[in-house]
PDB file of N, CA and C in Angstrom:
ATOM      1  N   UNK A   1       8.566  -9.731  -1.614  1.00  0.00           N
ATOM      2  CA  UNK A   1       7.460  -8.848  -1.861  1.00  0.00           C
ATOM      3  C   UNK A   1       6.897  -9.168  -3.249  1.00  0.00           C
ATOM      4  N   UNK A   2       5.323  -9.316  -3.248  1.00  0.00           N
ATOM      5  CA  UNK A   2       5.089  -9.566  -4.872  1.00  0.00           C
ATOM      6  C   UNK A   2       5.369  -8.765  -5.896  1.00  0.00           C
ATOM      7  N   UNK A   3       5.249  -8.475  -6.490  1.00  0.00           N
ATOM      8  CA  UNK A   3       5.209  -8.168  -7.878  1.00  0.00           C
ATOM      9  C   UNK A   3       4.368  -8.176  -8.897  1.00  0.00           C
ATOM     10  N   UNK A   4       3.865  -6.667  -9.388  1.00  0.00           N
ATOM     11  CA  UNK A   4       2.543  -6.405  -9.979  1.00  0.00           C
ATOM     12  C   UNK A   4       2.981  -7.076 -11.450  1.00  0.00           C
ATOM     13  N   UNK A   5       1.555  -7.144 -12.129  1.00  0.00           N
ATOM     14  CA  UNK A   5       2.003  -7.177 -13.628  1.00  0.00           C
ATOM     15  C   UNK A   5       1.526  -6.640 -14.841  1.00  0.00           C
ATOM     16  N   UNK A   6       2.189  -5.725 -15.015  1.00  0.00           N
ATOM     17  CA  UNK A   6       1.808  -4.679 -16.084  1.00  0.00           C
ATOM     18  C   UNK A   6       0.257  -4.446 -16.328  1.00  0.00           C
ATOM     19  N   UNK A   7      -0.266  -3.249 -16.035  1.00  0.00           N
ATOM     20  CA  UNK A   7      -1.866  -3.151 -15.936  1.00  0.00           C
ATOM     21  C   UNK A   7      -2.290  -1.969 -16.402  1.00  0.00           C
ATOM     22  N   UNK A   8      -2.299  -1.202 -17.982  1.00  0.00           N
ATOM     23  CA  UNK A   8      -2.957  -0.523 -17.741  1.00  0.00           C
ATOM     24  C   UNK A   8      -3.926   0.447 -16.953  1.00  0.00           C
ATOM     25  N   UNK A   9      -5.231  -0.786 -16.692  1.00  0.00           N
ATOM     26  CA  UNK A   9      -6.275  -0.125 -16.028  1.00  0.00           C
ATOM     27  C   UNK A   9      -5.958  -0.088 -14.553  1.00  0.00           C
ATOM     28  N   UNK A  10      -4.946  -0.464 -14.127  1.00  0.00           N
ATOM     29  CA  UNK A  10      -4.640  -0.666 -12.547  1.00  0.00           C
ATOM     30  C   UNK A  10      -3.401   0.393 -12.491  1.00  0.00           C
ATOM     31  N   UNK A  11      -3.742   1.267 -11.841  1.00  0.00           N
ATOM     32  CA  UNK A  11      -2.751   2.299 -11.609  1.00  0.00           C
ATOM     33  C   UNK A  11      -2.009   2.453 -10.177  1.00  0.00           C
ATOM     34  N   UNK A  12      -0.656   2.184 -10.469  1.00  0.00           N
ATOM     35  CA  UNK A  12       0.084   2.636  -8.582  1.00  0.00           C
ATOM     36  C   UNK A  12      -0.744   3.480  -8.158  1.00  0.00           C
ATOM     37  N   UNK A  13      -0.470   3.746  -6.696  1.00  0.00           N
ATOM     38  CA  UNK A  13      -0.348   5.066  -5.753  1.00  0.00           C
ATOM     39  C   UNK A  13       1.283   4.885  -5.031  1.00  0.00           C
ATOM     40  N   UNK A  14       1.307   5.738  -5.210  1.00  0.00           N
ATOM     41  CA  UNK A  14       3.192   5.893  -4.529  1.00  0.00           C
ATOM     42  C   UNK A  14       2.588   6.821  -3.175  1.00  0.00           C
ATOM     43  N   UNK A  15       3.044   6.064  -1.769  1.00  0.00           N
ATOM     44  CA  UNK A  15       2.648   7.085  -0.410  1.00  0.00           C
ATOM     45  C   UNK A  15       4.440   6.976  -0.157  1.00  0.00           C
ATOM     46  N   UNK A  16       4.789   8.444   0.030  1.00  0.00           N
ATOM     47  CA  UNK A  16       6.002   8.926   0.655  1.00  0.00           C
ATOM     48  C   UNK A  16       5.368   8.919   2.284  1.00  0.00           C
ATOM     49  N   UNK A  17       6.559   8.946   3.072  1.00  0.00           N
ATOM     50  CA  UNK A  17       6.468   8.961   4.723  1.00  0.00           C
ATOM     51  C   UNK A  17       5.126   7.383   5.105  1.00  0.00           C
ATOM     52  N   UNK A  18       5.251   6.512   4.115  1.00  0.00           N
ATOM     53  CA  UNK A  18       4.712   5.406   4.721  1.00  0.00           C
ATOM     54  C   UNK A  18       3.877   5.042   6.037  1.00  0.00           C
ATOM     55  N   UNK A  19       5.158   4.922   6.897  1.00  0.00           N
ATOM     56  CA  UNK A  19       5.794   4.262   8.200  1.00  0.00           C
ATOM     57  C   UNK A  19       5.262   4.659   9.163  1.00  0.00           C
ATOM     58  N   UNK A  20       3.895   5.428   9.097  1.00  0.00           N
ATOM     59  CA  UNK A  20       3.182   6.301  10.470  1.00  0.00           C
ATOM     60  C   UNK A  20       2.108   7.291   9.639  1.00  0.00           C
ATOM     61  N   UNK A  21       1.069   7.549  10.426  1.00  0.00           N
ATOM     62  CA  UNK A  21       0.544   8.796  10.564  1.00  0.00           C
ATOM     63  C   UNK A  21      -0.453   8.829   9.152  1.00  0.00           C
ATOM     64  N   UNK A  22      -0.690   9.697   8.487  1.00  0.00           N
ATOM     65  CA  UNK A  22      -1.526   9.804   7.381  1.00  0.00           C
ATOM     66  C   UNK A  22      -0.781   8.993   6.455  1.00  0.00           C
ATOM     67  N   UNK A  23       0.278   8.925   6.163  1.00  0.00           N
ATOM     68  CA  UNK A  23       0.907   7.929   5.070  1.00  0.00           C
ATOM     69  C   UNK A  23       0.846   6.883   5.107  1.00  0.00           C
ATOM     70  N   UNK A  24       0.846   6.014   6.560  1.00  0.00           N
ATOM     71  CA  UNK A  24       0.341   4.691   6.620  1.00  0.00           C
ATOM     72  C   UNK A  24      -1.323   4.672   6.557  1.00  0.00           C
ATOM     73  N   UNK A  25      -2.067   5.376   7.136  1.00  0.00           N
ATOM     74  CA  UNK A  25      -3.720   5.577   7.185  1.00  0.00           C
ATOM     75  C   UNK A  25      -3.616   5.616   5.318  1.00  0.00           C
ATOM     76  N   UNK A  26      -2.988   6.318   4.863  1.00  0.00           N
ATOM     77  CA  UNK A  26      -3.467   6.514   2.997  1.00  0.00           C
ATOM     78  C   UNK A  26      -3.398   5.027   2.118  1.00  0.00           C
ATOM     79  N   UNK A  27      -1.765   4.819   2.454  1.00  0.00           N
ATOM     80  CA  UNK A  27      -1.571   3.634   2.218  1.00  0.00           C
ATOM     81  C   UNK A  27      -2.722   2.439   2.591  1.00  0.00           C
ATOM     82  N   UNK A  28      -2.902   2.051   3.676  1.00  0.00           N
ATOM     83  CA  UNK A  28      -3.593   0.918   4.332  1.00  0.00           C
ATOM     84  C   UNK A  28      -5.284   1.284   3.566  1.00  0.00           C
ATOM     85  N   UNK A  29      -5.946   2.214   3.011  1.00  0.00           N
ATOM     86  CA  UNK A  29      -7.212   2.872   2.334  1.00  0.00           C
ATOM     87  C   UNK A  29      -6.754   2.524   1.147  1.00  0.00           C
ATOM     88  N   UNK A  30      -5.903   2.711   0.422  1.00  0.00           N
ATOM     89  CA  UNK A  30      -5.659   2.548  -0.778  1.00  0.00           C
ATOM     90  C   UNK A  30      -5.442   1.150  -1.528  1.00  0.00           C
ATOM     91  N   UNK A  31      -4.731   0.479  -0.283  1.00  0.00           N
ATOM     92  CA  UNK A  31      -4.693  -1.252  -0.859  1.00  0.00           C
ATOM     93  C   UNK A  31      -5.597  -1.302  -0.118  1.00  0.00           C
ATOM     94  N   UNK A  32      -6.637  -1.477   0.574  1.00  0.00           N
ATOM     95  CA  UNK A  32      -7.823  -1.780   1.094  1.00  0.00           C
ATOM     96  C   UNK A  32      -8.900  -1.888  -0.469  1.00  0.00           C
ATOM     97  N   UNK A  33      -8.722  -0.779  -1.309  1.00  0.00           N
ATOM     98  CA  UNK A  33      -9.921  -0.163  -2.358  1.00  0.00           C
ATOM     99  C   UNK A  33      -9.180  -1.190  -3.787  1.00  0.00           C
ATOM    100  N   UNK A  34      -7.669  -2.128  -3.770  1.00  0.00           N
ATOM    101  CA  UNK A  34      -7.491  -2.461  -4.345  1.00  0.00           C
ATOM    102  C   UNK A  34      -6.121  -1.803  -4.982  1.00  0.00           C
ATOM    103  N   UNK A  35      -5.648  -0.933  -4.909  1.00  0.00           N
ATOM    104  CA  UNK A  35      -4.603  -0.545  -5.263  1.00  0.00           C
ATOM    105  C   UNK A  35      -3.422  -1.227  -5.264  1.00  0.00           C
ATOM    106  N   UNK A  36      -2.463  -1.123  -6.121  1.00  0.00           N
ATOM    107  CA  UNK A  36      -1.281  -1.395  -5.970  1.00  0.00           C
ATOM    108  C   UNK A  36      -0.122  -0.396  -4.957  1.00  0.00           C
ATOM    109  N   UNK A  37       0.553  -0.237  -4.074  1.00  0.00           N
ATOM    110  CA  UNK A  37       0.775   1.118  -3.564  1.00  0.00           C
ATOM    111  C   UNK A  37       2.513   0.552  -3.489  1.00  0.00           C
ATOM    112  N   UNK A  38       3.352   1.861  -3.974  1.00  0.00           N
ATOM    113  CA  UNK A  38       4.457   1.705  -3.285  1.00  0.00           C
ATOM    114  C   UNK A  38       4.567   2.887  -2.305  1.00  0.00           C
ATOM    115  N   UNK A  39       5.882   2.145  -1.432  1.00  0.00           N
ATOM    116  CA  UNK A  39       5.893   2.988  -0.077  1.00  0.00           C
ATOM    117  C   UNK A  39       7.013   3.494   0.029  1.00  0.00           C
ATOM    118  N   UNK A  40       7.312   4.737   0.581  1.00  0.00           N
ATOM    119  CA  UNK A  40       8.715   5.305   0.958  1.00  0.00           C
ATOM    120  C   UNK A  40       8.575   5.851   2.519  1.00  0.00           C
ATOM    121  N   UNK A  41       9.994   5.336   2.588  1.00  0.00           N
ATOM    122  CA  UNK A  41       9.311   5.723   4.309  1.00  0.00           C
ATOM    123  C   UNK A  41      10.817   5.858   4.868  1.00  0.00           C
ATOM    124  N   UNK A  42      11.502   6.678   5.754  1.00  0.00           N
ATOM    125  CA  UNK A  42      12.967   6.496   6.413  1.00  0.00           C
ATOM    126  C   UNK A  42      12.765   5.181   7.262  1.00  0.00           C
ATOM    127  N   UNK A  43      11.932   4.656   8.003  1.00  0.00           N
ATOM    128  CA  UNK A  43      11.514   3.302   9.170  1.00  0.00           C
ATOM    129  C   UNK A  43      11.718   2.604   8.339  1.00  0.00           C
ATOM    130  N   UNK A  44      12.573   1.705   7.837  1.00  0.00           N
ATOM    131  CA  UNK A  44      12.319   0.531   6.898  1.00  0.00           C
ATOM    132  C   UNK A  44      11.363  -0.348   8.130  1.00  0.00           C
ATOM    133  N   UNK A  45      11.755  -0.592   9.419  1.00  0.00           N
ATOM    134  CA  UNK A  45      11.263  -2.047  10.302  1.00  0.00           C
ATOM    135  C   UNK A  45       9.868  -1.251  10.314  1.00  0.00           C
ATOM    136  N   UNK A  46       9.573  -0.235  10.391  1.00  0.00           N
ATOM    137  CA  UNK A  46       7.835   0.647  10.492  1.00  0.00           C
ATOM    138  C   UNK A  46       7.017   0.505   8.866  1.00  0.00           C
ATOM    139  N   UNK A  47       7.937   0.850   8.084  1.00  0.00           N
ATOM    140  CA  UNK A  47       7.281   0.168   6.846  1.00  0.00           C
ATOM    141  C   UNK A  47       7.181  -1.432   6.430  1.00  0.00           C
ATOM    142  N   UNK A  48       8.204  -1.883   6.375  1.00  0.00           N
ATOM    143  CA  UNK A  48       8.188  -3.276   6.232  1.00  0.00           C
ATOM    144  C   UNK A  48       6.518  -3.722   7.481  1.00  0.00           C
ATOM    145  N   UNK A  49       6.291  -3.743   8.831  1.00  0.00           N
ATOM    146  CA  UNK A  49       5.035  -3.944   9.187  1.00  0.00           C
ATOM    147  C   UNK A  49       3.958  -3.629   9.127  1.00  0.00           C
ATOM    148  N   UNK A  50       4.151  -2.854   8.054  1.00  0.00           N
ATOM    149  CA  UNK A  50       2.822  -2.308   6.757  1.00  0.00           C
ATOM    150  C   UNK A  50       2.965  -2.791   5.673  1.00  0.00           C
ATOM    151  N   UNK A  51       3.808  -3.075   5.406  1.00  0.00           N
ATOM    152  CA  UNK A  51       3.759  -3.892   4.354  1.00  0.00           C
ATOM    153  C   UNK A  51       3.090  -5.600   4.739  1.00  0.00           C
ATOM    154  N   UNK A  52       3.388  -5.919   5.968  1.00  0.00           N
ATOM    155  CA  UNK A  52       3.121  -6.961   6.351  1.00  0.00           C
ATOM    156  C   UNK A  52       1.602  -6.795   6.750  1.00  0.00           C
ATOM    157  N   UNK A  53       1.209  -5.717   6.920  1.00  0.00           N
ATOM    158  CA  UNK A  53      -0.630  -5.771   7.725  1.00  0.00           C
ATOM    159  C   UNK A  53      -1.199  -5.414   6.299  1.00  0.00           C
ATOM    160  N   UNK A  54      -0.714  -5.125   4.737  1.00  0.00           N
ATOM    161  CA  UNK A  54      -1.522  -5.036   3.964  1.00  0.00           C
ATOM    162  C   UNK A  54      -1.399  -6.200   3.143  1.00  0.00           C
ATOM    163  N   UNK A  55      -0.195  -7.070   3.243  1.00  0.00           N
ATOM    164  CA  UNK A  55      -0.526  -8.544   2.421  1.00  0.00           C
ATOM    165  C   UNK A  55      -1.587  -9.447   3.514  1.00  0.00           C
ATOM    166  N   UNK A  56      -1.479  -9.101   4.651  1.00  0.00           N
ATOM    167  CA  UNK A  56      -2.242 -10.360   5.412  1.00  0.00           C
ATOM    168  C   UNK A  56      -3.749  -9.557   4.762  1.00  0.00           C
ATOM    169  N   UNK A  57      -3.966  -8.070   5.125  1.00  0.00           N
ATOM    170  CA  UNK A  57      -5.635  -7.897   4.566  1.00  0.00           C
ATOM    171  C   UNK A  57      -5.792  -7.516   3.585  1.00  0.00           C
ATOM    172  N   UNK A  58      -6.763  -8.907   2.261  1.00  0.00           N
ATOM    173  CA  UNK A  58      -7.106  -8.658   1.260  1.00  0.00           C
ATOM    174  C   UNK A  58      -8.060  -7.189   1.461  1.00  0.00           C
ATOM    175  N   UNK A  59      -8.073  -6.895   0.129  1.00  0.00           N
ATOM    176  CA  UNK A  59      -8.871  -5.681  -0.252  1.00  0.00           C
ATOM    177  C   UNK A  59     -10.398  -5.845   0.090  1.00  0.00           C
ATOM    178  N   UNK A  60     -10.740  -4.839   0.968  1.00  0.00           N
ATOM    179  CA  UNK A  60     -12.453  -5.050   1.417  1.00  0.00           C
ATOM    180  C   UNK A  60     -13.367  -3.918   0.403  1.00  0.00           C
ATOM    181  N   UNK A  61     -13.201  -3.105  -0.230  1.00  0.00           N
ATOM    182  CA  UNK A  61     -13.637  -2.472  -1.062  1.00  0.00           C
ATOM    183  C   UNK A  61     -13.485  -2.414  -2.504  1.00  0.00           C
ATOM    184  N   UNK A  62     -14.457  -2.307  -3.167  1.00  0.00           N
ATOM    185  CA  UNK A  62     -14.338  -2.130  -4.529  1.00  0.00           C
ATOM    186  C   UNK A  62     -13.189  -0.972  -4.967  1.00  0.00           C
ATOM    187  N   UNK A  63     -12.306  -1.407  -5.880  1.00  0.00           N
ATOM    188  CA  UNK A  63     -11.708  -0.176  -6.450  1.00  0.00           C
ATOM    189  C   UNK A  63     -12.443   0.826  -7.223  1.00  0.00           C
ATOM    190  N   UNK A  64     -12.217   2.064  -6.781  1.00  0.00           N
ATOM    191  CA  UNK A  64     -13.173   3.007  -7.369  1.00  0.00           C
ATOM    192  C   UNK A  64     -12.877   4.240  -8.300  1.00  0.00           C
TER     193      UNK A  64
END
């Protein structure tokens, strides 16, 4: 998994419950806009394939 590097102006979002439902929808919006996001989720194999559908899609929106 990459690894951010120290950014001031670039701030995490931390999404708890990841792995489904509004936490994956928040997540997948949030690195979409550019974010850095960590994830917590009980599914590691449901998170880990979010983790995998947000490195394959670069960010389509400006961070805002």
């Amino acid at each position: 998994m990459p690894r951010f590097e120290p950014n001031p102006a670039r701030r995490p979002a931390i999404v708890a419950g990841a792995s489904s439902g509004i936490g994956a929808a928040t997540a997948l919006e949030l690195a979409s806009r550019g974010f850095p996001v960590a994830l917590g989720a009980r599914r590691v194999e449901k998170c880990q394939e979010l983790v995998d559908q947000i490195l394959a899609d670069p960010p389509r929106h400006p961070r805002r």
